[in-house]
Protein backbone atom coordinates (compact mmCIF):
# COMPACT_ATOMS: atom_id res chain seq x y z
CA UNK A 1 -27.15 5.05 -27.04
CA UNK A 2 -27.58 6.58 -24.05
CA UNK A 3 -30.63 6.26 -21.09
CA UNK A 4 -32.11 10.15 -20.59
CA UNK A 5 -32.90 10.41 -16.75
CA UNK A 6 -35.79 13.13 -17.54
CA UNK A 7 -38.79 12.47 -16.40
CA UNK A 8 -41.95 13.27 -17.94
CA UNK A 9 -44.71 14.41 -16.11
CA UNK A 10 -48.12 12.56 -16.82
CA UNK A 11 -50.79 15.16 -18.30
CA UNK A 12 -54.30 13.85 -16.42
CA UNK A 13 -56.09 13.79 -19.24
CA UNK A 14 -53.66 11.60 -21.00
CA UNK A 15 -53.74 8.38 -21.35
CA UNK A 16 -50.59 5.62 -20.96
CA UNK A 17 -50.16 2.29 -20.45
CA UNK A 18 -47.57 1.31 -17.73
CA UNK A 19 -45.67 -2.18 -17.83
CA UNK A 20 -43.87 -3.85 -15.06
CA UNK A 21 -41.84 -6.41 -15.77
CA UNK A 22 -40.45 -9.05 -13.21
CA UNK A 23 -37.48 -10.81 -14.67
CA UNK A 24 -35.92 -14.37 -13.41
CA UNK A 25 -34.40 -17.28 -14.91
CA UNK A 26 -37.41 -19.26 -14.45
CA UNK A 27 -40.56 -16.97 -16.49
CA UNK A 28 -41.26 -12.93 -16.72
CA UNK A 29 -44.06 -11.74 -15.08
CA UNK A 30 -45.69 -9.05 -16.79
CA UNK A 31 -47.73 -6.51 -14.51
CA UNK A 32 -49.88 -3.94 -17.14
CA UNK A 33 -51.99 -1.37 -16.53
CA UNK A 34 -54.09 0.33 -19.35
CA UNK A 35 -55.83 3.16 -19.23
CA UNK A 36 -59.34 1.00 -20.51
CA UNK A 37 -59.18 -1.16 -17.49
CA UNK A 38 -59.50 -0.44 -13.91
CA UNK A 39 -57.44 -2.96 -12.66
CA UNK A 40 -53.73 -4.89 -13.11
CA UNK A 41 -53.56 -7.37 -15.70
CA UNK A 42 -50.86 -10.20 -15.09
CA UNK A 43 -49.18 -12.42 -17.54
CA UNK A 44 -46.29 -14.94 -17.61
CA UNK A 45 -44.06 -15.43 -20.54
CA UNK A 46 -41.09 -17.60 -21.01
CA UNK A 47 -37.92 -16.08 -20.09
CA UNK A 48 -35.83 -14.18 -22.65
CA UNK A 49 -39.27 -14.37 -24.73
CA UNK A 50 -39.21 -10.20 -26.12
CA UNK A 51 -40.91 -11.16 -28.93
CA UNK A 52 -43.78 -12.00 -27.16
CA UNK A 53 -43.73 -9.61 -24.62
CA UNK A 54 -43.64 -6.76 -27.37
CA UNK A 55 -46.64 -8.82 -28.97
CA UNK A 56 -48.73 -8.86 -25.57
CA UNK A 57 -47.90 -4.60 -25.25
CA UNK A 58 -49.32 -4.55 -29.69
CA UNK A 59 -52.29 -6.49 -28.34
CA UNK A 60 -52.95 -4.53 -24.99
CA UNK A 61 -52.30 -0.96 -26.98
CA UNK A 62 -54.97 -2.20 -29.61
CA UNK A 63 -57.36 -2.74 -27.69
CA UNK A 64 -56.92 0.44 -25.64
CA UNK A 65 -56.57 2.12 -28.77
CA UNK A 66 -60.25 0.87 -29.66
CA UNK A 67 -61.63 2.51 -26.39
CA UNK A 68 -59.99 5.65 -26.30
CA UNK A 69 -59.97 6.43 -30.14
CA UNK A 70 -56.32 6.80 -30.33
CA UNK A 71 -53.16 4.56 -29.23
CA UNK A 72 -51.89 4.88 -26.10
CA UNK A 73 -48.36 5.94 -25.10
CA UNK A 74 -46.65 3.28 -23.35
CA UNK A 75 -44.17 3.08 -20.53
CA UNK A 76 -42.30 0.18 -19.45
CA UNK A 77 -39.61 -0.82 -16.45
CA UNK A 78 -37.69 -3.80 -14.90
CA UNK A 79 -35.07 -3.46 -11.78
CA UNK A 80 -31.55 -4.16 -13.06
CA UNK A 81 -30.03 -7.56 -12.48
CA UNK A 82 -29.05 -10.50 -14.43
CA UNK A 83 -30.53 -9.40 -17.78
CA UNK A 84 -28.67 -6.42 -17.86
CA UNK A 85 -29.55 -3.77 -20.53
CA UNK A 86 -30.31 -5.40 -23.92
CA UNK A 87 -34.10 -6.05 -22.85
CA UNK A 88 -34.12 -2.10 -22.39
CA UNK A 89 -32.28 -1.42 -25.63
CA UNK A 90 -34.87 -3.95 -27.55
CA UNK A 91 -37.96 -1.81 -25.99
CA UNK A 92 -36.40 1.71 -26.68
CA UNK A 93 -36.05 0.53 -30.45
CA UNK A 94 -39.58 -0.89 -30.30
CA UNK A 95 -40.56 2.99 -29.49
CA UNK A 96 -41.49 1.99 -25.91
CA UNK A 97 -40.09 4.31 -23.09
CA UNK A 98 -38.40 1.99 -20.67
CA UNK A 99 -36.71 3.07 -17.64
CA UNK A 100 -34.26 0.43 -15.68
CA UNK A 101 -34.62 0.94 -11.83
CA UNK A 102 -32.11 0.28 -9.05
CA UNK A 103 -33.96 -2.61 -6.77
CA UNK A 104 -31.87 -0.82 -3.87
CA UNK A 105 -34.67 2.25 -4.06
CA UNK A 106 -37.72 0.52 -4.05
CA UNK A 107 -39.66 0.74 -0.43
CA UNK A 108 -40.46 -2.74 1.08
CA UNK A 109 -42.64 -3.40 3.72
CA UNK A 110 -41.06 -3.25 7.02
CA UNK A 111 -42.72 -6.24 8.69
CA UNK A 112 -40.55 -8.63 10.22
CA UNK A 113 -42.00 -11.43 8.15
CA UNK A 114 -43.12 -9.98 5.08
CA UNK A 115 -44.96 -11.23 1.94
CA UNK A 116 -42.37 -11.23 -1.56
CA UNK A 117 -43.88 -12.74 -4.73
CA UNK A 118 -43.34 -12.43 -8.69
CA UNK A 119 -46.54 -10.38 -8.14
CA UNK A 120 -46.14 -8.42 -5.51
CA UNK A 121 -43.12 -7.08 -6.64
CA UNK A 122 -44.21 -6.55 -10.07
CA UNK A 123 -47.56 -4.89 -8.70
CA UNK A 124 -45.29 -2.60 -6.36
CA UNK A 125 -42.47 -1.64 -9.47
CA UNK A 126 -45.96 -0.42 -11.42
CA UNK A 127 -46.79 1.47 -8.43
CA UNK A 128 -43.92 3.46 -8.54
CA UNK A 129 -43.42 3.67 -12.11
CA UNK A 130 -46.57 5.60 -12.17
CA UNK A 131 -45.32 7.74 -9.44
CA UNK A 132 -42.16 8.45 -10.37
CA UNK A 133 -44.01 9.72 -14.08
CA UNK A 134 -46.70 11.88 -11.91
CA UNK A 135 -42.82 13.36 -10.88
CA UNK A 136 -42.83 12.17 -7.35
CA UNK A 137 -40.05 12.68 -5.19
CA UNK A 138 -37.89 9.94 -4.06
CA UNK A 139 -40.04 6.96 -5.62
CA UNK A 140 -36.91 5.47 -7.14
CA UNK A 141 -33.69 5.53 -8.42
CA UNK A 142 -33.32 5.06 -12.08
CA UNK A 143 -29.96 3.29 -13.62
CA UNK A 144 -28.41 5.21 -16.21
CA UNK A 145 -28.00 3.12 -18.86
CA UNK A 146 -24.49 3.07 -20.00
CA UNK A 147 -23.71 2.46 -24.03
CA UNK A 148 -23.10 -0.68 -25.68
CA UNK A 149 -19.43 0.29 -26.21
CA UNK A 150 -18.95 1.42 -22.51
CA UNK A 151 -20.74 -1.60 -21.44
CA UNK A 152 -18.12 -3.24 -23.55
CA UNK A 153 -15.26 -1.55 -21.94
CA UNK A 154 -15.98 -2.71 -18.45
CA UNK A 155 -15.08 -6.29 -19.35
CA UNK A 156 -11.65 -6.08 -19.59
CA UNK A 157 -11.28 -4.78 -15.21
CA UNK A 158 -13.75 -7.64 -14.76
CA UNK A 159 -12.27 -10.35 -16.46
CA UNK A 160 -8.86 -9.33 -14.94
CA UNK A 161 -10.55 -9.14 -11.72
CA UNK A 162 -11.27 -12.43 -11.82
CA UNK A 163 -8.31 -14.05 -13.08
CA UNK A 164 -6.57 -12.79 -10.04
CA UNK A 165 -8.76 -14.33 -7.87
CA UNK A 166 -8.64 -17.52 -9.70
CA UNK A 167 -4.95 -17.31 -9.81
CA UNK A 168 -5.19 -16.56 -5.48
CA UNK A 169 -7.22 -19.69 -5.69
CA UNK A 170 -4.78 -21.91 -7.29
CA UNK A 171 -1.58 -20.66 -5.50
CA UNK A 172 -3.72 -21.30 -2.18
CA UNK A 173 -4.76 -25.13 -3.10
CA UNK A 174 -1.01 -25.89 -3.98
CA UNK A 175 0.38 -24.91 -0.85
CA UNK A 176 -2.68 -26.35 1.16
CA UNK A 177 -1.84 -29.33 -0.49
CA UNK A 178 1.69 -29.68 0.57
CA UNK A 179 1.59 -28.63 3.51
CA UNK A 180 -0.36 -31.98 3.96
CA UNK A 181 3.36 -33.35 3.76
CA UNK A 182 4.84 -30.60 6.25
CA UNK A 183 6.22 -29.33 3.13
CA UNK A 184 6.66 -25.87 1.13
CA UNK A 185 5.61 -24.74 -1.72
CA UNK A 186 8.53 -23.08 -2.99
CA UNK A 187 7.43 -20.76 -5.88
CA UNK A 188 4.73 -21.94 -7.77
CA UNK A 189 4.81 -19.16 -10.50
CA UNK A 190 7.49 -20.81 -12.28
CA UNK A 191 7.12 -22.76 -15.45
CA UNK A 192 9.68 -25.85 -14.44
CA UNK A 193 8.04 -25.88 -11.25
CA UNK A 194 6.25 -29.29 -11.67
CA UNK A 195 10.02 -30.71 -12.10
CA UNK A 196 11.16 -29.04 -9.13
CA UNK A 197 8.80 -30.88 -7.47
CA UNK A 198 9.36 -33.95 -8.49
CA UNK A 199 12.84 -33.75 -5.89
CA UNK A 200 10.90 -32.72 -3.07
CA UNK A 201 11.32 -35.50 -0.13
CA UNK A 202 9.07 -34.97 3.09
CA UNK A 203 10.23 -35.30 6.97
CA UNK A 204 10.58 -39.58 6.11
CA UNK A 205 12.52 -38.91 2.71
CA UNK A 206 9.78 -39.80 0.90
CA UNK A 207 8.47 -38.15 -2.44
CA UNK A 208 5.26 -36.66 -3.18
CA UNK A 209 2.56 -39.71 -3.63
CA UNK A 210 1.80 -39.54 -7.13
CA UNK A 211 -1.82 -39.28 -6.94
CA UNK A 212 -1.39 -36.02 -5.00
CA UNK A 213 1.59 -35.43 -6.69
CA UNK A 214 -0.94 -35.52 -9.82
CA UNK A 215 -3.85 -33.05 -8.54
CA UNK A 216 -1.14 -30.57 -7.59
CA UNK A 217 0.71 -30.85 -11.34
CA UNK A 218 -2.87 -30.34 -12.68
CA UNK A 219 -3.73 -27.62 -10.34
CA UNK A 220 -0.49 -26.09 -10.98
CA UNK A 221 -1.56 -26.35 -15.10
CA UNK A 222 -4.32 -24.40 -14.23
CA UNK A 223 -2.45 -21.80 -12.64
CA UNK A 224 0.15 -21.47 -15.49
CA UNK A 225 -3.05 -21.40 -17.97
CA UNK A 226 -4.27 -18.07 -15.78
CA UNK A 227 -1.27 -16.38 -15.40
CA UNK A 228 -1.35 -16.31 -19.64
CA UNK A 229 -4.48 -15.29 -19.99
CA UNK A 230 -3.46 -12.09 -17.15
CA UNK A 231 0.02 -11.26 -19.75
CA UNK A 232 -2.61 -10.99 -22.62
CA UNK A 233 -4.90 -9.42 -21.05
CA UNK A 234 -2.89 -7.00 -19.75
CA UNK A 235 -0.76 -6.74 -22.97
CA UNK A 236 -4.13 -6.59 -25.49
CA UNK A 237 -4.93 -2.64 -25.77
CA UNK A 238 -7.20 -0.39 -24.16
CA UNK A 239 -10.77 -0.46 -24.98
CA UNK A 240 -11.34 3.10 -27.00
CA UNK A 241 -14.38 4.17 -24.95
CA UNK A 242 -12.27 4.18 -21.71
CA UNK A 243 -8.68 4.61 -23.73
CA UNK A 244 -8.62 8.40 -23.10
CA UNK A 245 -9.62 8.78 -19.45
CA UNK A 246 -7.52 5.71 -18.01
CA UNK A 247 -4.51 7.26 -19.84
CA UNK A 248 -4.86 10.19 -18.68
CA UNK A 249 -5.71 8.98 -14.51
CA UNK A 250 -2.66 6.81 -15.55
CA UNK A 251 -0.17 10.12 -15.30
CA UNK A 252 -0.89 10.59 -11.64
CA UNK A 253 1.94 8.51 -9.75
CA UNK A 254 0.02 5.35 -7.71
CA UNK A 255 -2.38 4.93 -10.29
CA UNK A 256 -1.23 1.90 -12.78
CA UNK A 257 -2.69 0.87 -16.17
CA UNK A 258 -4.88 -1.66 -14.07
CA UNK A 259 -6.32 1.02 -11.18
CA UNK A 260 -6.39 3.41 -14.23
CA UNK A 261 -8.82 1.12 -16.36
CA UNK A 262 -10.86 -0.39 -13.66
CA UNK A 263 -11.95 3.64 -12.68
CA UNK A 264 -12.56 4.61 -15.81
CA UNK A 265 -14.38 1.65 -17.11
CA UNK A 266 -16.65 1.32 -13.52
CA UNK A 267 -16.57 4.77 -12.57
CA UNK A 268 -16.05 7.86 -14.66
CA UNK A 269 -17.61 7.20 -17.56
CA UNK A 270 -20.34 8.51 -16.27
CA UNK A 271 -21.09 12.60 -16.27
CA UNK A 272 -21.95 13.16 -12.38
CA UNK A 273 -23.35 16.46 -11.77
CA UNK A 274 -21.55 17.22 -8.76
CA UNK A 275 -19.55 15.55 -5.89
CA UNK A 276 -22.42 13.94 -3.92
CA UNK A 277 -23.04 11.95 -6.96
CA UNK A 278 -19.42 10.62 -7.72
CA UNK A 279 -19.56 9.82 -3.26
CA UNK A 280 -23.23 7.79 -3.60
CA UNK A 281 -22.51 6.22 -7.00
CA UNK A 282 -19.14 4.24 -5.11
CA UNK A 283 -21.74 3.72 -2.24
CA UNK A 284 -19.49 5.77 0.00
CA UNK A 285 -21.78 8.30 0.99
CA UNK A 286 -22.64 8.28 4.94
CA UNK A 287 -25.67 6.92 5.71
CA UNK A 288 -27.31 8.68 9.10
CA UNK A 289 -29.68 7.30 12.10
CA UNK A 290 -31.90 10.35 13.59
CA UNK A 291 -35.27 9.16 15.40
CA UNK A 292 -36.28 11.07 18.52
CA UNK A 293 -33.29 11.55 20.95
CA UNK A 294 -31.30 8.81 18.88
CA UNK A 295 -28.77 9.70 16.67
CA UNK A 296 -26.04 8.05 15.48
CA UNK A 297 -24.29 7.59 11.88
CA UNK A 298 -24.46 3.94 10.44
CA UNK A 299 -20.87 4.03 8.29
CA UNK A 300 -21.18 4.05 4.49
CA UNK A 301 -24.38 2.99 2.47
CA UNK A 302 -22.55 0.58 0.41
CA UNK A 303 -24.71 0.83 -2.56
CA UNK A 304 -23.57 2.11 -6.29
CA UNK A 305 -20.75 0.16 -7.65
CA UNK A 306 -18.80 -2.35 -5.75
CA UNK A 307 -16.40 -3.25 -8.00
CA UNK A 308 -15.63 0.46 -7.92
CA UNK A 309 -16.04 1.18 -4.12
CA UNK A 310 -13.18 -1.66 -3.67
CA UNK A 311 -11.16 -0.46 -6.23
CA UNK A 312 -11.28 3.16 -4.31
CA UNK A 313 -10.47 1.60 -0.58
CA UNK A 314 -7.61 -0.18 -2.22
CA UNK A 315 -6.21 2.90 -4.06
CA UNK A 316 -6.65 5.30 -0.94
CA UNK A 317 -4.04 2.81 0.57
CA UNK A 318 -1.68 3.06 -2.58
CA UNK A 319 -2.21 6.80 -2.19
CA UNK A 320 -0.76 6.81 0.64
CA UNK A 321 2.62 5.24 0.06
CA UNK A 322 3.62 6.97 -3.35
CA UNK A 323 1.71 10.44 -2.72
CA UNK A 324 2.93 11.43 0.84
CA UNK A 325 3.00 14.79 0.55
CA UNK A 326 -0.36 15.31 -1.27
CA UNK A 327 -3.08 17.55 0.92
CA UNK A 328 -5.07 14.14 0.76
CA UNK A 329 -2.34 12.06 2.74
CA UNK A 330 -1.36 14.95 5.25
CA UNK A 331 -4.83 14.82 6.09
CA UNK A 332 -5.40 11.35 6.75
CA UNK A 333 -2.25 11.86 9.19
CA UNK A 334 -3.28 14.74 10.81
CA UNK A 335 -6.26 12.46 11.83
CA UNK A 336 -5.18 9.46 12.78
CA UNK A 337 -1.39 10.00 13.59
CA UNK A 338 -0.66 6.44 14.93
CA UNK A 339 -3.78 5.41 15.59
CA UNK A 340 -4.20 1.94 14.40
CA UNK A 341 -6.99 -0.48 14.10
CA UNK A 342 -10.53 0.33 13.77
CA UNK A 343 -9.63 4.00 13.64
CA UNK A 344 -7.17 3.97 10.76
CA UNK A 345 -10.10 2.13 8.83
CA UNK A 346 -12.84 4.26 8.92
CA UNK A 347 -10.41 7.21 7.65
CA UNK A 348 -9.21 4.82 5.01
CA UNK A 349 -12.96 5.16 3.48
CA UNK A 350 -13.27 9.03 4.03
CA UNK A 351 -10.41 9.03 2.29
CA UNK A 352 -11.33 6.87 -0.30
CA UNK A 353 -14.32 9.06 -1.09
CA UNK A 354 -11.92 12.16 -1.31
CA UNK A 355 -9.91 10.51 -3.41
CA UNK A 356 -12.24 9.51 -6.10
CA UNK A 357 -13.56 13.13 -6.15
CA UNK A 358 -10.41 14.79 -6.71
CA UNK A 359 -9.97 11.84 -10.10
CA UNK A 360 -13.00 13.09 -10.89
CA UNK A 361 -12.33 16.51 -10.77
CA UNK A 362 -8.65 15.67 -12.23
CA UNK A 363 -10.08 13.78 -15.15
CA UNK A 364 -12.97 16.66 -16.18
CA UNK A 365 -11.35 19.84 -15.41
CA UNK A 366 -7.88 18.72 -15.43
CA UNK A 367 -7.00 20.03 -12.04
CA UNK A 368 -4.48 18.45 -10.69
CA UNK A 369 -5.13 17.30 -6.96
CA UNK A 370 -3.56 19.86 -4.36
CA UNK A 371 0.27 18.13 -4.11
CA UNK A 372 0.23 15.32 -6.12
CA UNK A 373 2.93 13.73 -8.53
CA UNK A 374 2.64 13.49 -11.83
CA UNK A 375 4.80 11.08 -13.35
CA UNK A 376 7.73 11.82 -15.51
């Protein structure tokens, strides 16, 4: 199922209830305003309780429903987070309009000390609900939500994402460990490794002590334990809401199963309207400073996706070396030339953003981008 980003314009003479919701591990704070009251209502349930939050909206729209002589619409929100989208998904099949909102787009006050509570944000996310209804401009961002099966999808970049690092993690603790004893590590990655060890002699002769000797055999357990779980994952097929596009990214030479899957699971699943929109999602859109006679740009926003955004700054550099004589990488040389440094950086993110516009355009209209290799 997915989240429509249309906005409905509130009729004045209508009458809707609005519901806030504040989510943490610890309760839900529920900010409601009906149209029989003329003020907020506030109300703490336990967290993960929908049950009872669905019975507090029955009990709020009955008793609107007895002042107005018919029941009230109702209209619910919650910023995105550590819930993620099933508390949407259970309100949408409840018949309740729910809208998930990017925290990112919410005004705060700009004090230098400034007041955040449960209630103050839940007061200010009803605020702009009801503003971004009356079809204000530039209230708030909405999330789009994506569907269970792409949700799904976006697991298998994750969970590979993290086994890498994990993996980084243990090859890093083995050779800190021995290099305790002035001595290498050799290469971990093999299986017999542990018995290769076992002959090791430091600067004195002397063999590994065995309760180090232990922690690092353990450690290196762990490693061999990730290093599986990577071969599976990377062996176990493609999920079949991303299958399509990341095979079809996966023809352009520089872009591997893993780059293929991580863009099309995190990034173009989504249907972007234009170019701006693929830029801002990756949080690689430029983010100016103009007040008075100052003016100056700030860099990238850094909002949207991360996971994506990385996954971009990190293919831009694999673009590159195997696509030299795209109209991408002659550009990034006709601009920096040798430049290194701080230079060679910034135009690593410009073209970063580039990049993931031409895949975009590559993977919707098929256009190929200007020079590029596809593989055999």
């Amino acid at each position: 199922m997915q989240a429509s980003n249309a906005r409905t314009p509130i009729d004045s003479h209508s009458a809707t209830i609005h519901v806030a919701i504040e989510l943490s591990m610890k309760s839900w704070i529920i900010v409601i305003h009906s149209p029989d009251q003329d003020r907020l209502s506030r109300h703490r349930l336990e967290p993960g309780d929908s049950e009872g939050l669905l019975a507090l909206i029955a009990k709020v729209r009955a008793r609107a429903a007895r002042v107005l002589g018919r029941a009230p619409a109702v209209v619910s929100c919650y910023e995105a987070g550590y819930d993620g989208f099933w508390l949407h998904r259970r309100l949408v099949a409840a018949g309740i309009e729910n809208v998930v909102i990017d925290p990112a787009s919410l005004t705060v006050d700009r004090r230098a000390r400034r007041a955040k509570t449960d209630r103050i944000d839940g007061e200010k996310m009803i605020r702009s609900l009801m503003a971004y209804r009356r079809d204000e401009p530039r209230v708030m961002s909405v999330v789009r939500v994506p569907s269970p099966e792409q949700e799904d999808a976006r697991r298998r970049s994750r969970e590979r994402a993290r086994l890498i690092q994990e993996q980084t993690g243990h090859l890093n603790r083995i050779k800190a460990l021995l290099r305790t004893l002035g001595l290498a590590a050799g290469e971990p990655g093999r299986r017999n490794w542990a018995a290769w060890l076992a002959h090791q002699r430091d600067w004195q002769g002397q063999s590994v002590p065995p309760q180090l000797r232990a922690e690092i055999v353990r450690e290196h357990a762990r490693l061999m334990l990730v290093r599986d779980q990577i071969k599976a994952l990377a062996a176990a097929p493609a999920p079949v809401a991303t299958a399509a596009a990341s095979a079809h990214l996966a023809r352009l030479k520089s872009l591997g199963p893993a780059f293929s899957d991580t863009l099309a699971s995190e990034l173009l699943w989504k249907d972007f309207r234009n170019r701006r929109q693929v830029g801002a999602y990756c949080g690689l859109a430029p983010s100016p400073w103009q007040s008075g006679g100052v003016e100056h740009d700030q860099g990238i926003d850094k909002a949207g996706n991360r996971r994506a955004r990385h996954a971009a700054i990190e293919l831009a550099w694999l673009w590159l070396q195997h696509q030299p004589q795209s109209a991408l990488s002659r550009w990034f040389h006709d601009r920096v030339g040798e430049q290194r440094g701080r230079v060679r950086r910034i135009a690593i993110v410009a073209l970063a953003r580039k990049l993931v516009i031409a895949l975009w355009r590559f993977l919707t209209t098929g256009l190929v981008p200007t020079g590029a290799v596809l593989k055999a």
